[in-house]
PDB file of N, CA and C in Angstrom:
ATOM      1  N   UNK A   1      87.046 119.924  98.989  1.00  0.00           N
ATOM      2  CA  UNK A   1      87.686 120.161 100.252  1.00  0.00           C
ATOM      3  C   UNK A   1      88.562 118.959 100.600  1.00  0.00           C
ATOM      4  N   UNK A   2      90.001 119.310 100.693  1.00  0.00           N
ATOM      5  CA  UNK A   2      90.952 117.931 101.586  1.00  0.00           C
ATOM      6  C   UNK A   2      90.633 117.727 102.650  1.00  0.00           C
ATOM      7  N   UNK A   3      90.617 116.236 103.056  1.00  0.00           N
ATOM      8  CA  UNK A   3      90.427 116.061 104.073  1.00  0.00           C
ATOM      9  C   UNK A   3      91.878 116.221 104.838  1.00  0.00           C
ATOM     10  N   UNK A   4      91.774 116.312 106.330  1.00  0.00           N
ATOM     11  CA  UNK A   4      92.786 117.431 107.161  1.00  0.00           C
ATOM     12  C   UNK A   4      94.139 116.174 107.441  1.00  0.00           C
ATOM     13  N   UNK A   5      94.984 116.398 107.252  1.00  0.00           N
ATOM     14  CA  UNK A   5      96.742 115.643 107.294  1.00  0.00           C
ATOM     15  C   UNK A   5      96.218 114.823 108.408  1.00  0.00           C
ATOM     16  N   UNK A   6      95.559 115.244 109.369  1.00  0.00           N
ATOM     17  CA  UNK A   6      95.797 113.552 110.380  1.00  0.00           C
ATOM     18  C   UNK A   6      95.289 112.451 110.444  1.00  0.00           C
ATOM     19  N   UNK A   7      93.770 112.792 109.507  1.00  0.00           N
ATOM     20  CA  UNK A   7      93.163 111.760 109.017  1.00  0.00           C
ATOM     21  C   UNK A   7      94.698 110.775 108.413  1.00  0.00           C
ATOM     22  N   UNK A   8      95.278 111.068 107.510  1.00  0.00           N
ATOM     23  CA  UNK A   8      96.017 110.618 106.880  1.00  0.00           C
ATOM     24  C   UNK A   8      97.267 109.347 107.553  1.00  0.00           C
ATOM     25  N   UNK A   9      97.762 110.188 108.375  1.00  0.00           N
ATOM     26  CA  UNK A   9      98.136 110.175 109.347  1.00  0.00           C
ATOM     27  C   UNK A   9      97.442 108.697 109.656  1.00  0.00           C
ATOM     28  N   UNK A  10      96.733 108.848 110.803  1.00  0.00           N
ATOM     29  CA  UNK A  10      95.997 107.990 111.559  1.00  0.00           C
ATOM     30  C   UNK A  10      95.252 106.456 110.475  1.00  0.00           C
ATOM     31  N   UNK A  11      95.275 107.381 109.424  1.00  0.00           N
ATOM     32  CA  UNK A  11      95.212 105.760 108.180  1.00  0.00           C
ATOM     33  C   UNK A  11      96.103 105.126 108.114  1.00  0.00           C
ATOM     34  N   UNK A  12      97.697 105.720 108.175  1.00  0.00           N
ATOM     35  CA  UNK A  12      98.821 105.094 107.615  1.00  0.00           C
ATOM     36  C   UNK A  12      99.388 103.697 108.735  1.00  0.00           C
ATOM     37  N   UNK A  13      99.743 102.528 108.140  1.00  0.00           N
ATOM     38  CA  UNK A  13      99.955 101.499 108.833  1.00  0.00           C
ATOM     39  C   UNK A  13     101.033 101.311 109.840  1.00  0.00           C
ATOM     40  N   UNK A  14     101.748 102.145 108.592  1.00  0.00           N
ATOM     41  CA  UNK A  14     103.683 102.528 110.027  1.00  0.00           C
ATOM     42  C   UNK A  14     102.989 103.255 111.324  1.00  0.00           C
ATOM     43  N   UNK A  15     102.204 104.358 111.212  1.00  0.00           N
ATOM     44  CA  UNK A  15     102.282 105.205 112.145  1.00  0.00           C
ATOM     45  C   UNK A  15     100.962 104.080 113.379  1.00  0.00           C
ATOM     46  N   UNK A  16     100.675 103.255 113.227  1.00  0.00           N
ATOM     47  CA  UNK A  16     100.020 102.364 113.851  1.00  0.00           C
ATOM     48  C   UNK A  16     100.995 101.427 114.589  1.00  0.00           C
ATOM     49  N   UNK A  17     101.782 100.834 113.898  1.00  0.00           N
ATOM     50  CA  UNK A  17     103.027 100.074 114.144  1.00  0.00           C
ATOM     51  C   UNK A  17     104.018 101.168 115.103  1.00  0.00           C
ATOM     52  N   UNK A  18     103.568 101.961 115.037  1.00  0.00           N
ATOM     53  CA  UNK A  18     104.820 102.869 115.734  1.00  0.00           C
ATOM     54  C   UNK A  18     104.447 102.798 117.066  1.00  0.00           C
ATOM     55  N   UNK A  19     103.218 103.245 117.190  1.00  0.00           N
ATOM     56  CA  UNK A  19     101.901 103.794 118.336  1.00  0.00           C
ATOM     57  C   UNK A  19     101.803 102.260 118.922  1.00  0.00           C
ATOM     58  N   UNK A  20     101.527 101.303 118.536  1.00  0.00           N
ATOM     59  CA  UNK A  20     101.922 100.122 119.506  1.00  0.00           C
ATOM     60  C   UNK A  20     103.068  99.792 120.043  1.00  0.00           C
ATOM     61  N   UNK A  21     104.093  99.832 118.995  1.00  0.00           N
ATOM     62  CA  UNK A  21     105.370  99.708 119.599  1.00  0.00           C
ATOM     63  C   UNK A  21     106.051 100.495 120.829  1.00  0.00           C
ATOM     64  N   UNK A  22     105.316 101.770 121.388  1.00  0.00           N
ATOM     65  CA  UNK A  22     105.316 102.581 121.886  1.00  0.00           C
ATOM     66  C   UNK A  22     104.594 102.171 123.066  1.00  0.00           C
ATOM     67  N   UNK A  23     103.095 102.245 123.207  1.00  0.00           N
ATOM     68  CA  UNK A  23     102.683 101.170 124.062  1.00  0.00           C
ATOM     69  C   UNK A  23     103.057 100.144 124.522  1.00  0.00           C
ATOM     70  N   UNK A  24     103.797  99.274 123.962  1.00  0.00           N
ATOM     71  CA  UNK A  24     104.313  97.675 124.571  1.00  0.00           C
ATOM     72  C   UNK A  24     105.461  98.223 124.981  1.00  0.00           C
ATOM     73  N   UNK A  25     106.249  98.896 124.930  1.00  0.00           N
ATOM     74  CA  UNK A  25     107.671  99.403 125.372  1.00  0.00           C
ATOM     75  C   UNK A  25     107.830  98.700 126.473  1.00  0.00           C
ATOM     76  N   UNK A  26     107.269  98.701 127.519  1.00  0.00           N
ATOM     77  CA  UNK A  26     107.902  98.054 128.998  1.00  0.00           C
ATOM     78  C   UNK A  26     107.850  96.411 128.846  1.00  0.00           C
ATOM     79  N   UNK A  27     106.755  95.979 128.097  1.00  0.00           N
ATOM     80  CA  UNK A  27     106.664  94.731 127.691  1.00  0.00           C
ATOM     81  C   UNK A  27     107.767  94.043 126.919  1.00  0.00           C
ATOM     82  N   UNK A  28     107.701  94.866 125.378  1.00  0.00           N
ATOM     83  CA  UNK A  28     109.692  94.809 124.828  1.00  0.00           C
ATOM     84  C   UNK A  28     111.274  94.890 125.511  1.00  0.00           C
ATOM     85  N   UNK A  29     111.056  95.679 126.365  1.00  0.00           N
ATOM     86  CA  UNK A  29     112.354  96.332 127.104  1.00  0.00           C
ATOM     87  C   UNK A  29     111.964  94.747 128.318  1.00  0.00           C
ATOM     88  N   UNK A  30     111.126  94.265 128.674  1.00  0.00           N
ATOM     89  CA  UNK A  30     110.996  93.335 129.705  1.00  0.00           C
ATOM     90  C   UNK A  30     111.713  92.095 129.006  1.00  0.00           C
ATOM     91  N   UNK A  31     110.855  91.753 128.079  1.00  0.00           N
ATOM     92  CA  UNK A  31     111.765  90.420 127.473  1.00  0.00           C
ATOM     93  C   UNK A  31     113.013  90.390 126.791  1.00  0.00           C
ATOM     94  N   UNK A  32     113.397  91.693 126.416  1.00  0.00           N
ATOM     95  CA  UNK A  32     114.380  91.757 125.543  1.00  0.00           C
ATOM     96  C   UNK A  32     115.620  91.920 126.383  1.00  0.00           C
ATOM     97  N   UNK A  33     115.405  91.641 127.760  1.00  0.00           N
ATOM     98  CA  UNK A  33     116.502  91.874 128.584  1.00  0.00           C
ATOM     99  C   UNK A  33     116.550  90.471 129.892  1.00  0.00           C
ATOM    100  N   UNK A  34     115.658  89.956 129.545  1.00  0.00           N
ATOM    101  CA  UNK A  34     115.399  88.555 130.137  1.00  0.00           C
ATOM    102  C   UNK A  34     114.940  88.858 131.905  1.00  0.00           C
ATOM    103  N   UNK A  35     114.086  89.873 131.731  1.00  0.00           N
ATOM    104  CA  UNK A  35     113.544  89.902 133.362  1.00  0.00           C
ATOM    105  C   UNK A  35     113.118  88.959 133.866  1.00  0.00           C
ATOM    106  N   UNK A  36     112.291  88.951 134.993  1.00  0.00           N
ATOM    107  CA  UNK A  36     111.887  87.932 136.149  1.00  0.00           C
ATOM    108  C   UNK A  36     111.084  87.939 135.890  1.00  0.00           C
ATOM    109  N   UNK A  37     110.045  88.689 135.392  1.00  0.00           N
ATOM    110  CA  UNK A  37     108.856  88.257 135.253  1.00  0.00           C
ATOM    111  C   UNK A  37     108.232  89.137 134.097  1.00  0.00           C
ATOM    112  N   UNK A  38     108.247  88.568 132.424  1.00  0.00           N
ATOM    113  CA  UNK A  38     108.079  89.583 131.487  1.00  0.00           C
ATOM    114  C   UNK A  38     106.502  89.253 131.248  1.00  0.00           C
ATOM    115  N   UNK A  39     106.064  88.151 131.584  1.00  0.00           N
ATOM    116  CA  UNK A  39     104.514  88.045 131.278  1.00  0.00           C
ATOM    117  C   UNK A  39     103.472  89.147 132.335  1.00  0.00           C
ATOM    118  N   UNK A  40     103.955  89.019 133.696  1.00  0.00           N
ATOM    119  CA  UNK A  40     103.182  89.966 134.526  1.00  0.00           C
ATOM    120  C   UNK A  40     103.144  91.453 133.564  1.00  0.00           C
ATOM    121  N   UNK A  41     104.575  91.648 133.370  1.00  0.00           N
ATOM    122  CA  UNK A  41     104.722  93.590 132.987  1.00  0.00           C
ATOM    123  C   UNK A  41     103.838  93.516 131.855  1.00  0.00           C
ATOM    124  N   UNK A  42     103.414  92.235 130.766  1.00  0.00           N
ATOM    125  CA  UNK A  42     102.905  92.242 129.517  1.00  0.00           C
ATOM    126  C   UNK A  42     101.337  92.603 129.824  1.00  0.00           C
ATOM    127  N   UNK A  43     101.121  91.245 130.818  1.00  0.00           N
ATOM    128  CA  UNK A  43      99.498  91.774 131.067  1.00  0.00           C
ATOM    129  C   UNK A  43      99.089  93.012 131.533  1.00  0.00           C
ATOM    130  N   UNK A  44     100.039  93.302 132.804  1.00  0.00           N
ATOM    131  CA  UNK A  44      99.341  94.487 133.105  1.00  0.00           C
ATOM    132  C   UNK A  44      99.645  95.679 131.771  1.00  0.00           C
ATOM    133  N   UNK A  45     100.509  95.488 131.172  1.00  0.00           N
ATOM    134  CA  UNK A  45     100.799  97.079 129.882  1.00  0.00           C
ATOM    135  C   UNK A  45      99.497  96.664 129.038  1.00  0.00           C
ATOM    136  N   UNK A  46      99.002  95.344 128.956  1.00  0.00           N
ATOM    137  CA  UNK A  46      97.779  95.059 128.250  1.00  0.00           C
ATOM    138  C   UNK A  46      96.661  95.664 128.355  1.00  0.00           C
ATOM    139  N   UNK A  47      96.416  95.421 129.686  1.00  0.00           N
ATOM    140  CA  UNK A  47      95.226  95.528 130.349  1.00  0.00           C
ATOM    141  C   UNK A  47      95.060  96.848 131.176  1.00  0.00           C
ATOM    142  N   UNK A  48      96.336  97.769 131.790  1.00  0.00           N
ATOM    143  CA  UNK A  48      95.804  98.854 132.224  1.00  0.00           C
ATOM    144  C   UNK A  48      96.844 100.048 132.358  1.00  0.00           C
ATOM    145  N   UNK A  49      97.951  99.079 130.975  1.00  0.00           N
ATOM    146  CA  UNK A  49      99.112 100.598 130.331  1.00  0.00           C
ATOM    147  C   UNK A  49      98.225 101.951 129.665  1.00  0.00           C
ATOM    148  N   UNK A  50      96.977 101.735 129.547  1.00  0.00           N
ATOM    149  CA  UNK A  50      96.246 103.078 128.935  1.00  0.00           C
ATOM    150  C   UNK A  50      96.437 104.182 129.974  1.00  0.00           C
ATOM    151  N   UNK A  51      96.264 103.593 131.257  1.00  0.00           N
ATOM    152  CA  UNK A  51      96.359 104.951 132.327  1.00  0.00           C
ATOM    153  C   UNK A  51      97.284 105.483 132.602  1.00  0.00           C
ATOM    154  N   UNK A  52      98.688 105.658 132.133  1.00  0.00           N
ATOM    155  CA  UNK A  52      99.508 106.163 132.184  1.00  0.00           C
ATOM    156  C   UNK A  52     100.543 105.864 132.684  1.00  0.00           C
ATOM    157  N   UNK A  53     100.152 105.906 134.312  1.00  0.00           N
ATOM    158  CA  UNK A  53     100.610 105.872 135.697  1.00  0.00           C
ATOM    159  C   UNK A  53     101.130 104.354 135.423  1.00  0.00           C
ATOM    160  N   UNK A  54     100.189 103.409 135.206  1.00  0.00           N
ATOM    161  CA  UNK A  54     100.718 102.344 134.925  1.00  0.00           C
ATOM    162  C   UNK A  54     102.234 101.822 133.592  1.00  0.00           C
ATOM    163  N   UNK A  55     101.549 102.339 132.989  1.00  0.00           N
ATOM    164  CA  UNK A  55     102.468 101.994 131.570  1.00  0.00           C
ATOM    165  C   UNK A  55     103.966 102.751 132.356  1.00  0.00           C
ATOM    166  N   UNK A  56     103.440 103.851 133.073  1.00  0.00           N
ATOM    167  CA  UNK A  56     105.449 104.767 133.149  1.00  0.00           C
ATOM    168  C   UNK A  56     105.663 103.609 134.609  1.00  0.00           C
ATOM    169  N   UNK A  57     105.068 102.643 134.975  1.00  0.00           N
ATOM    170  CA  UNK A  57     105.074 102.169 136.637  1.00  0.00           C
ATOM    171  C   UNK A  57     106.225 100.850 136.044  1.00  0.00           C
ATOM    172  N   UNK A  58     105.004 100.077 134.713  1.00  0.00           N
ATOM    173  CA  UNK A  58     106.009  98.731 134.167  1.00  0.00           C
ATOM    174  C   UNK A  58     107.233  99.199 133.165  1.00  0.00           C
ATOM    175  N   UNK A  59     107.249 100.529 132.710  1.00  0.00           N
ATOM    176  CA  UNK A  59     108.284 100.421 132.236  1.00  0.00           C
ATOM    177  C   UNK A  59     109.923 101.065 133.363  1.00  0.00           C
ATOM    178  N   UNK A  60     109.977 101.702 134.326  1.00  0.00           N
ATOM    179  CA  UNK A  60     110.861 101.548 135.506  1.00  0.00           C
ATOM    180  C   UNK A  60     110.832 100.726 135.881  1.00  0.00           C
ATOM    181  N   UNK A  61     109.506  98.981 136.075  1.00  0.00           N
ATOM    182  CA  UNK A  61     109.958  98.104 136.909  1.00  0.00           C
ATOM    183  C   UNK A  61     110.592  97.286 135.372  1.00  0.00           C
ATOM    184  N   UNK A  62     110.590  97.169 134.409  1.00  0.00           N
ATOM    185  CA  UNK A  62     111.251  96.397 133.639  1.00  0.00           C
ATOM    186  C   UNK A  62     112.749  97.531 133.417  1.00  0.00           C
ATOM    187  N   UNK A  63     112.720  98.028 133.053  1.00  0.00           N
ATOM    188  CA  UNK A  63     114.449  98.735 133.285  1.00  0.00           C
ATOM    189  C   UNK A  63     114.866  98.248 134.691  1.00  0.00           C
ATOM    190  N   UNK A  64     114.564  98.590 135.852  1.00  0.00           N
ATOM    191  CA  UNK A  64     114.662  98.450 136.876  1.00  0.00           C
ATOM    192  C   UNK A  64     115.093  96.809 137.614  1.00  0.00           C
ATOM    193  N   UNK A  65     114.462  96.458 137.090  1.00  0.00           N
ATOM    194  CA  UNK A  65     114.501  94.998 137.594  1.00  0.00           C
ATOM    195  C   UNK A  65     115.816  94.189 137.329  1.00  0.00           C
ATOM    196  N   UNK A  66     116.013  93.004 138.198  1.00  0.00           N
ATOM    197  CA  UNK A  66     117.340  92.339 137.522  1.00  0.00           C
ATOM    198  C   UNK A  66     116.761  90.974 136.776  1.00  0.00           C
ATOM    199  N   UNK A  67     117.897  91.021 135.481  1.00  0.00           N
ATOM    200  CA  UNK A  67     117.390  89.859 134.805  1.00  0.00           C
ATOM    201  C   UNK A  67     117.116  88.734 135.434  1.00  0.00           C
ATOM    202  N   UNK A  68     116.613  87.431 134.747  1.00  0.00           N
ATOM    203  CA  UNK A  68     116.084  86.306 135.227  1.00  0.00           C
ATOM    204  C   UNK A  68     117.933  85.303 135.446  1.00  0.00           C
ATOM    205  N   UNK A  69     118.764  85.492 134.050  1.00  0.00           N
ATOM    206  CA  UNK A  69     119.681  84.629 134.576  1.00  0.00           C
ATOM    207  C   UNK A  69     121.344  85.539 134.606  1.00  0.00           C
ATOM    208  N   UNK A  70     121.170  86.131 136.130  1.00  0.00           N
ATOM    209  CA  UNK A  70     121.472  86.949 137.294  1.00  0.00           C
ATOM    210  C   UNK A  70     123.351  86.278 136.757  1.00  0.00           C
ATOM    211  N   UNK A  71     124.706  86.794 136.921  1.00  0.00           N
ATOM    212  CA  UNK A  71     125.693  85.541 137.326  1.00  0.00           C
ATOM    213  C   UNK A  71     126.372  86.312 138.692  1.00  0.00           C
ATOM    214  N   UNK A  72     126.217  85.724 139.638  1.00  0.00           N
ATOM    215  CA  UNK A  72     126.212  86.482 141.100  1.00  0.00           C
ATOM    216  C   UNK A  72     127.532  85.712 141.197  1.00  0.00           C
ATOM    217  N   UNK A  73     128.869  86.477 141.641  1.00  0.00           N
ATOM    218  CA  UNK A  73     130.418  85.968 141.935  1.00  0.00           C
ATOM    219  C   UNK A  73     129.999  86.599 143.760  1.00  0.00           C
ATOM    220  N   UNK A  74     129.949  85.348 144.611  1.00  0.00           N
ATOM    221  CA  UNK A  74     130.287  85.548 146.030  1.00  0.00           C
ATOM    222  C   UNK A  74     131.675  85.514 146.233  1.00  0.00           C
ATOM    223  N   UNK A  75     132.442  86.126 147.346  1.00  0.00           N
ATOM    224  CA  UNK A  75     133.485  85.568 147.757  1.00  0.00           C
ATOM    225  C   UNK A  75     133.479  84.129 148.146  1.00  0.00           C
ATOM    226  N   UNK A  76     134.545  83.733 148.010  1.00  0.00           N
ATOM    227  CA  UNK A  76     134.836  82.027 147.703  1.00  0.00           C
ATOM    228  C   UNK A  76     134.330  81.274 147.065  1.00  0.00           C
ATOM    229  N   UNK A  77     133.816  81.917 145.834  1.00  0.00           N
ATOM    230  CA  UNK A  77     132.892  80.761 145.104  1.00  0.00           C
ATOM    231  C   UNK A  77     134.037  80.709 143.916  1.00  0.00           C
ATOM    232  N   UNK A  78     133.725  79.720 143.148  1.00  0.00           N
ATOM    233  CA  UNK A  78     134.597  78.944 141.988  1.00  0.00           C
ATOM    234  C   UNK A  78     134.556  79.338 140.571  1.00  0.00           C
ATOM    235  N   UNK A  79     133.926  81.355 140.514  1.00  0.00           N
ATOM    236  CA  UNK A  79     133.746  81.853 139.242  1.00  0.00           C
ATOM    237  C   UNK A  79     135.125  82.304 139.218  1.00  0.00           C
ATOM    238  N   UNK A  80     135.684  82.031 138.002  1.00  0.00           N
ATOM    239  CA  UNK A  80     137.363  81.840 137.697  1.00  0.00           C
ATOM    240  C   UNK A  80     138.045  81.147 137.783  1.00  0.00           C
ATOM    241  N   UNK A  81     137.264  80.018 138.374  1.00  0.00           N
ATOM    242  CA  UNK A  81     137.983  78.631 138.707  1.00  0.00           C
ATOM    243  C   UNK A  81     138.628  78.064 136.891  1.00  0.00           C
ATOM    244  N   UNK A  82     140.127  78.051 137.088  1.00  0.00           N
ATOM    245  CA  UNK A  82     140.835  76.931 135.730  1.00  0.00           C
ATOM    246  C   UNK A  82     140.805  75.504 136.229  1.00  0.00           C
ATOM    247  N   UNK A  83     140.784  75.019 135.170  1.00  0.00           N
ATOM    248  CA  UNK A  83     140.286  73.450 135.342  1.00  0.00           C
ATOM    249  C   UNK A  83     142.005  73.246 135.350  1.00  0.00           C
ATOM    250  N   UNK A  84     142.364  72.095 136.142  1.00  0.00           N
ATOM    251  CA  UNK A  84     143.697  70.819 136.222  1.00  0.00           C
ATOM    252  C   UNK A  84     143.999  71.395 134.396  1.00  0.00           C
ATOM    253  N   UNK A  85     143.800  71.257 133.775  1.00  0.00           N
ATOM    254  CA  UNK A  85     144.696  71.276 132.304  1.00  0.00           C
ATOM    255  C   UNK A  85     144.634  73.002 131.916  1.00  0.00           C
ATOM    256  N   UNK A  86     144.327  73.684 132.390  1.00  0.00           N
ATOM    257  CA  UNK A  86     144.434  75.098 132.276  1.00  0.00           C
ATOM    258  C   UNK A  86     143.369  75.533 130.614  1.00  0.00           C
ATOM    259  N   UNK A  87     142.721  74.242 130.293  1.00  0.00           N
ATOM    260  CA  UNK A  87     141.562  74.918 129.281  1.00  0.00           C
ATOM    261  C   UNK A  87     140.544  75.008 129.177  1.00  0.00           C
ATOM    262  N   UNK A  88     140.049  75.098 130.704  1.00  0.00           N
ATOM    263  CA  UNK A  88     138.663  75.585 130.371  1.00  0.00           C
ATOM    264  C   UNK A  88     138.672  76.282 131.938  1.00  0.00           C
ATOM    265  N   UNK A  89     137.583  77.214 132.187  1.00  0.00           N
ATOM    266  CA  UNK A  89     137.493  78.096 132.849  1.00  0.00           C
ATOM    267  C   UNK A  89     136.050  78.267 133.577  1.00  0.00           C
ATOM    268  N   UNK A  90     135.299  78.352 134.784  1.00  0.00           N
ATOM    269  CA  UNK A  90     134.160  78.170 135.231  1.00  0.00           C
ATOM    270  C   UNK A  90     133.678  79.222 134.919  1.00  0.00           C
ATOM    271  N   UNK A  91     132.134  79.545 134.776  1.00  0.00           N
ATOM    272  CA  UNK A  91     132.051  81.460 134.752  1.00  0.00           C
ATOM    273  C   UNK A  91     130.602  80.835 135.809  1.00  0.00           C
ATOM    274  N   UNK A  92     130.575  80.140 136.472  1.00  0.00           N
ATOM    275  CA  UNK A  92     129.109  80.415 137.613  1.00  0.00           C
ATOM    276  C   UNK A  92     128.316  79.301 137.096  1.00  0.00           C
ATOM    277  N   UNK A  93     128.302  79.217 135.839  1.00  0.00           N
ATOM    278  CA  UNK A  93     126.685  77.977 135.380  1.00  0.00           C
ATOM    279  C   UNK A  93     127.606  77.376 134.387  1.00  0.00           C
ATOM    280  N   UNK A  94     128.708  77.216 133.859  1.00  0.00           N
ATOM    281  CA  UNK A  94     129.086  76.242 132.780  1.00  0.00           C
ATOM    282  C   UNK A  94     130.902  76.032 132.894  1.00  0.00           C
ATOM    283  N   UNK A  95     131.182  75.276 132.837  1.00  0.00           N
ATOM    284  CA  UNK A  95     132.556  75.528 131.718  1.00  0.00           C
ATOM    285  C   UNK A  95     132.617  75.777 130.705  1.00  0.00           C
ATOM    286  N   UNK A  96     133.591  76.973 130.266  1.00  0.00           N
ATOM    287  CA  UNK A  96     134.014  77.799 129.141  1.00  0.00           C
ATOM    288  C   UNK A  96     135.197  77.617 128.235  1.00  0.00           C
ATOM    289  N   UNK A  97     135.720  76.916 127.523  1.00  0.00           N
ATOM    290  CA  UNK A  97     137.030  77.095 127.019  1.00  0.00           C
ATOM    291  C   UNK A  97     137.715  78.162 126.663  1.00  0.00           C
ATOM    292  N   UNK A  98     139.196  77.572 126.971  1.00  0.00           N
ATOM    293  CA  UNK A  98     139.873  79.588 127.308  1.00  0.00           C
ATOM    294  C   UNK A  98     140.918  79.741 126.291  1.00  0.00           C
ATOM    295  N   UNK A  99     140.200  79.336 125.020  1.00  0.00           N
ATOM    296  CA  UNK A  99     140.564  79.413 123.960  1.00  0.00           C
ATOM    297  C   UNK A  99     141.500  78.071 123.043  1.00  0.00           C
ATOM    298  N   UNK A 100     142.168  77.274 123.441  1.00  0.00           N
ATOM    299  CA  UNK A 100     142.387  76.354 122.816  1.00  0.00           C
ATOM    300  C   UNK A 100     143.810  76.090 122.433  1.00  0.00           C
ATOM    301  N   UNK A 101     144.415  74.961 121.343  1.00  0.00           N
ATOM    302  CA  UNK A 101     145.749  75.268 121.239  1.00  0.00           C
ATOM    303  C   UNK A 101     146.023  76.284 120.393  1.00  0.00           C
ATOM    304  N   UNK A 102     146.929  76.871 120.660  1.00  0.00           N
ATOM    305  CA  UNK A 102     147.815  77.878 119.454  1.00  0.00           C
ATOM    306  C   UNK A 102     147.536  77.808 118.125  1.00  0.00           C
ATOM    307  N   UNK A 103     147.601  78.663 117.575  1.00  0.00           N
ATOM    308  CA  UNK A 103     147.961  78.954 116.025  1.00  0.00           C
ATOM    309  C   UNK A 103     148.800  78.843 115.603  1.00  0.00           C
ATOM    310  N   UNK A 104     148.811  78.215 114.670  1.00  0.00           N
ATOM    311  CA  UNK A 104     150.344  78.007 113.902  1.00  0.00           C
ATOM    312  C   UNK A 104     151.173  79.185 113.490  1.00  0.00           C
ATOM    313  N   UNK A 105     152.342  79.343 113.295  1.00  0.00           N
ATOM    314  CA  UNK A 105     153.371  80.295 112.980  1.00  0.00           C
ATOM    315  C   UNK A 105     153.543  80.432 111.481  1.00  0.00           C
ATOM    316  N   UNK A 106     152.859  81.546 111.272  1.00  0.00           N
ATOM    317  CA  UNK A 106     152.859  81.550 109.455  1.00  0.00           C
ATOM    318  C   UNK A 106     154.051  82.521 108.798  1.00  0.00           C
TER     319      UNK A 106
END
């Protein structure tokens, strides 16, 4: 007598790897998008993503949420600001260079 396809199934290592990857989803989708808080969504998908309610709760608050490094343009603030020599450019947290001298004429 064979034993029945899901035994099989349920042996195989991918389909284990799948079934977690599936589970951590709100945990993945949390860090992989740089949320505010990816350790909270981790523990709780740890500790009480089995009930459902939870796991579908952290994965809308990790889609949902805004990342950790946000670049917020207020009116009058200095995102677009060109520097005195016109090569470099502010974007909120750094100066950027706005590309450099020319290319030569080939």
């Amino acid at each position: 007598m064979a034993p029945p396809a899901l035994f099989f199934l349920a042996a195989h290592p991918i389909a284990w790897l799948i079934l977690i990857a599936i589970a951590l989803l709100p945990a993945i989708v949390a860090f992989s998008r740089g949320h505010r808080h990816p350790w909270v969504i981790l523990l709780l998908n740890l500790f009480l993503g089995w009930t459902g309610f939870v796991w579908l709760g952290t994965l809308i608050w990790a889609l949902l949420g805004r990342p950790r490094h946000e670049l917020i343009s207020a009116p009058g603030s200095y995102v677009g600001m060109v520097s005195p020599d016109g090569r470099w450019t502010w974007d909120g947290r750094r100066w950027v260079p706005l590309g450099g001298p020319p290319a030569p004429p080939y």
